[in-house]
C-alpha atoms as a PDB file:
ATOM      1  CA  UNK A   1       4.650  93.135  -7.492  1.00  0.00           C
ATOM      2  CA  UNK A   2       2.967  95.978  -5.080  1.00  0.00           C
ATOM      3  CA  UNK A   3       4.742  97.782  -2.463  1.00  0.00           C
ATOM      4  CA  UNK A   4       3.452  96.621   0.786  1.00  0.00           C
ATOM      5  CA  UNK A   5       2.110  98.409   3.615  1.00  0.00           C
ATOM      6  CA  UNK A   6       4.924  98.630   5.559  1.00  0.00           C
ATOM      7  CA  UNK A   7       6.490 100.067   2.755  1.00  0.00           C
ATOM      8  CA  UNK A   8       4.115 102.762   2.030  1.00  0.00           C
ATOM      9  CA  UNK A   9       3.972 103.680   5.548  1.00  0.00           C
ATOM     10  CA  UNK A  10       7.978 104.174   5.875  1.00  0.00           C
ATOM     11  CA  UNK A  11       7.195 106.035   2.492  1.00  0.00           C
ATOM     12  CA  UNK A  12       5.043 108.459   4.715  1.00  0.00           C
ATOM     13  CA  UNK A  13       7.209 108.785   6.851  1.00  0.00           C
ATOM     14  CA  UNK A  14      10.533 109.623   5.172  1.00  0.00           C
ATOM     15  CA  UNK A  15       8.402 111.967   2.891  1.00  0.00           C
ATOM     16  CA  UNK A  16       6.629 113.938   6.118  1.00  0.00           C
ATOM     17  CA  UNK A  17       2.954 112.553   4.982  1.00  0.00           C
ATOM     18  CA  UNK A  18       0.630 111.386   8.115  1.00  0.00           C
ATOM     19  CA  UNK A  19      -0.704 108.104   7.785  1.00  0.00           C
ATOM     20  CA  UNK A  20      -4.313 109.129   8.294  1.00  0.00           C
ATOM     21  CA  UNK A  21      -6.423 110.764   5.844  1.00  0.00           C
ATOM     22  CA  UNK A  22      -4.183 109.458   2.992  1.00  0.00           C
ATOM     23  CA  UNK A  23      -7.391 110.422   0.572  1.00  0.00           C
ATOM     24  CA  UNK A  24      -6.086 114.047   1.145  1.00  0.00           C
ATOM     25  CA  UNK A  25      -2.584 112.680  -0.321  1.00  0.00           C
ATOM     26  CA  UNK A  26      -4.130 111.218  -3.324  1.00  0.00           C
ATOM     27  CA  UNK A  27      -0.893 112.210  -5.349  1.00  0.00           C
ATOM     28  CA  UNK A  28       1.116 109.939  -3.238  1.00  0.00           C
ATOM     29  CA  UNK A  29      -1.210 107.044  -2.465  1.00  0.00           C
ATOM     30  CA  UNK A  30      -1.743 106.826  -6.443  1.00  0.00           C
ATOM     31  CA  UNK A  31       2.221 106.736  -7.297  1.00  0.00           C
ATOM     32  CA  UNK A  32       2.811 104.150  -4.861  1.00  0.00           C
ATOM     33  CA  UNK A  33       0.283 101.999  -6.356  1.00  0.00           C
ATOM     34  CA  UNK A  34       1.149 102.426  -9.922  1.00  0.00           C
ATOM     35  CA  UNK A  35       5.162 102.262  -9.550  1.00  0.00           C
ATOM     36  CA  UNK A  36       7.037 100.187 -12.837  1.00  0.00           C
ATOM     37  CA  UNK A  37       8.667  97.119 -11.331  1.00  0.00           C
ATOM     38  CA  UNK A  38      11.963  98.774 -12.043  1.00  0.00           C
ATOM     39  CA  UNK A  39      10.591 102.337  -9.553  1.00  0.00           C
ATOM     40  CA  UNK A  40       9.782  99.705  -6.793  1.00  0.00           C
ATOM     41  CA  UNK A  41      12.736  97.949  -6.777  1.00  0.00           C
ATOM     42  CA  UNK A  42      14.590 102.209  -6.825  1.00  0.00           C
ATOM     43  CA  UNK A  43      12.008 102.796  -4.237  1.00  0.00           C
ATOM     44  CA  UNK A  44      13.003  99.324  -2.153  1.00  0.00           C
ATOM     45  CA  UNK A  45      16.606 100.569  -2.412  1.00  0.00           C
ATOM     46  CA  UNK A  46      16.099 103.777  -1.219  1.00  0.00           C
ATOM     47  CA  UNK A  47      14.015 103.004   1.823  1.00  0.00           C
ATOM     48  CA  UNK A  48      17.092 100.761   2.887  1.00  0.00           C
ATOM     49  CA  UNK A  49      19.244 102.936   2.224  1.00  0.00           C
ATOM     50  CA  UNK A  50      17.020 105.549   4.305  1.00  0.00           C
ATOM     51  CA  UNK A  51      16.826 102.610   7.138  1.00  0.00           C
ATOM     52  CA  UNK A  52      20.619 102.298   7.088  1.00  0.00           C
ATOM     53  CA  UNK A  53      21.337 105.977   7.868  1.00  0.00           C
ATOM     54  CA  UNK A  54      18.347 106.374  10.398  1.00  0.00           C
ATOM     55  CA  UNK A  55      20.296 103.112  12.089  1.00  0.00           C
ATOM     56  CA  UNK A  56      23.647 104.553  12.232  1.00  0.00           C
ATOM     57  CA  UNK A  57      22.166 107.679  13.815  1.00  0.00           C
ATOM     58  CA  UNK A  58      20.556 105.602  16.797  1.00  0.00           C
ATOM     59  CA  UNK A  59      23.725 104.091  17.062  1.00  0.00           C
ATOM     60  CA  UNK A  60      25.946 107.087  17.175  1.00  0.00           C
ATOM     61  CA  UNK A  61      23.784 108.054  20.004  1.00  0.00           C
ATOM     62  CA  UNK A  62      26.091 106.067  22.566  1.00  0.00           C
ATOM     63  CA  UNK A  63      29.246 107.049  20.961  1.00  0.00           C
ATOM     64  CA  UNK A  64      31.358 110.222  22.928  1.00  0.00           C
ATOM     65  CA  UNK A  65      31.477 112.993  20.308  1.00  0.00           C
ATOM     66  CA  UNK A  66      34.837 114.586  20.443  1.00  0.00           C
ATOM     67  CA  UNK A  67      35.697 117.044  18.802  1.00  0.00           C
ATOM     68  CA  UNK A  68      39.622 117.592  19.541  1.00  0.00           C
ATOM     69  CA  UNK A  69      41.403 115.210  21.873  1.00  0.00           C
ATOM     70  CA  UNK A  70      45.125 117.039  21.561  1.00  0.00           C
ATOM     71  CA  UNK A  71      46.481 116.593  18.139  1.00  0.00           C
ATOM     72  CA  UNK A  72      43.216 114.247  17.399  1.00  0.00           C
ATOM     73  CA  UNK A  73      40.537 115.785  15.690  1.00  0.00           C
ATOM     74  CA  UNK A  74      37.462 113.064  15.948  1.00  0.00           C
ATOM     75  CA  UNK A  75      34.066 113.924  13.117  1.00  0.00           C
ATOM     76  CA  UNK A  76      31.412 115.137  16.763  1.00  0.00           C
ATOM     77  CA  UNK A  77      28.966 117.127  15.221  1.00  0.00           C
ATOM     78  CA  UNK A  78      30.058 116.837  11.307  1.00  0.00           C
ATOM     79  CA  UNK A  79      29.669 113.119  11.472  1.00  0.00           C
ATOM     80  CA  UNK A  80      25.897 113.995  12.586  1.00  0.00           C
ATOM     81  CA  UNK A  81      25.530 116.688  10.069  1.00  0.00           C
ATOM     82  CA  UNK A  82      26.335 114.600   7.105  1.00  0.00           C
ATOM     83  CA  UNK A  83      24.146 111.784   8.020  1.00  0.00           C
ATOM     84  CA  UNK A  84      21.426 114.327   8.093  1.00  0.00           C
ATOM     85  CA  UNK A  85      22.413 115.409   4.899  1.00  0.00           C
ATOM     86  CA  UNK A  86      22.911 111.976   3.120  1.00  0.00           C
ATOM     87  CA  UNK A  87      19.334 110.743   4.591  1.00  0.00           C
ATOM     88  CA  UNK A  88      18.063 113.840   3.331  1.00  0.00           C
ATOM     89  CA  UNK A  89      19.582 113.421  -0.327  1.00  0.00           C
ATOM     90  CA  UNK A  90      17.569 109.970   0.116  1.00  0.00           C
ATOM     91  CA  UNK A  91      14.288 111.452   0.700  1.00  0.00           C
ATOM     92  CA  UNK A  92      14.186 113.503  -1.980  1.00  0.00           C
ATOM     93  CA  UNK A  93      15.764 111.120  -4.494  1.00  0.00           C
ATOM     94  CA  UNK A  94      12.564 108.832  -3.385  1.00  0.00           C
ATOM     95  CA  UNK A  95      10.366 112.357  -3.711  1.00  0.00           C
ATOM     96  CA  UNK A  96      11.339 112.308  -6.941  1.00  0.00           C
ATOM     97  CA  UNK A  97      10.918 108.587  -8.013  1.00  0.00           C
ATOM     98  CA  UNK A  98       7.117 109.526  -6.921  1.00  0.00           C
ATOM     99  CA  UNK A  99       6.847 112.729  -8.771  1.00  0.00           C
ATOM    100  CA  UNK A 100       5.480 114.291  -5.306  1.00  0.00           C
ATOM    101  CA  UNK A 101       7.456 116.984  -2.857  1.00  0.00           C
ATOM    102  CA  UNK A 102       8.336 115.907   0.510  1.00  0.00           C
ATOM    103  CA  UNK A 103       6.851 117.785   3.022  1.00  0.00           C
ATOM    104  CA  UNK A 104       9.741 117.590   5.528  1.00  0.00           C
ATOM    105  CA  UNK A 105      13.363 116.851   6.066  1.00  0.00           C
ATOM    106  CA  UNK A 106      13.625 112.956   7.825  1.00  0.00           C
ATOM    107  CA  UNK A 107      16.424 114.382   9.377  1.00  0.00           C
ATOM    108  CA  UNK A 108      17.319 117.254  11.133  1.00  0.00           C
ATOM    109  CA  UNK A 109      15.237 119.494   9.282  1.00  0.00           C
ATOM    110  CA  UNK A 110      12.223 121.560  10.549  1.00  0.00           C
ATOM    111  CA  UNK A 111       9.554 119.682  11.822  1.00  0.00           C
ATOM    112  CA  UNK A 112       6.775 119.115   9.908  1.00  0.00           C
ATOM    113  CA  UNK A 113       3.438 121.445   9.786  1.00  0.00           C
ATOM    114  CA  UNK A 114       0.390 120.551  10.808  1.00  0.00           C
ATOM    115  CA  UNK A 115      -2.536 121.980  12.979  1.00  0.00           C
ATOM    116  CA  UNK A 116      -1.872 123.671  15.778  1.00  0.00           C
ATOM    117  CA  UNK A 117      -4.391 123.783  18.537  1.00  0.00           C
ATOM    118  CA  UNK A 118      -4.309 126.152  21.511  1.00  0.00           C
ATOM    119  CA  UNK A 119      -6.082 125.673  24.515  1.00  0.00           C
END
């Protein structure tokens, strides 16, 4: 049992890694194709549970975000904040099932780093 290229690519992406020039990523590419069958079925559980998170974001989206309606007091931002933070938990969990360091946050961390080109 192999993880499959979907896989790896959400694997990229969670982790910050760019899908080209995955020789320069050796680290990862090898640890994806080596996983035990008991890692791949930790790493099929976390990319779910990464999937499940990155859903309910989308979702919240179209919901109002109040903060204090009166007497109400409704999650707004915090609700956000500790998606971010569970999806983040998530990513690094799977970081760690691959013995390789993420390069970004999936969500609402700093973006990632790459070339920057001025004209």
């Amino acid at each position: 049992m192999a993880l499959s290229d979907a896989q790896k690519a959400k694997i990229r992406r969670y982790l910050g890694f760019p899908d080209v020039n995955r020789r320069l990523f050796a680290d990862l590419e090898g640890a994806m194709s080596v996983l035990s069958a008991e890692g791949q079925v930790e790493v099929e559980d976390l990319l779910a549970k990464l999937a499940n998170v990155s859903a309910i974001l989308v979702a919240s989206q179209d919901r109002q975000k109040v903060v204090k309606a009166e007497d109400v007091i409704l999650a707004g931002r915090g609700e956000i904040r500790a998606l971010w933070a569970e999806g983040n938990r998530y990513a690094l969990t799977l970081a760690n099932v691959l013995d390789v360091t993420p390069r970004r946050q999936p969500f609402g961390g700093a973006p990632s780093s790459g070339v920057c080109r001025r004209g």
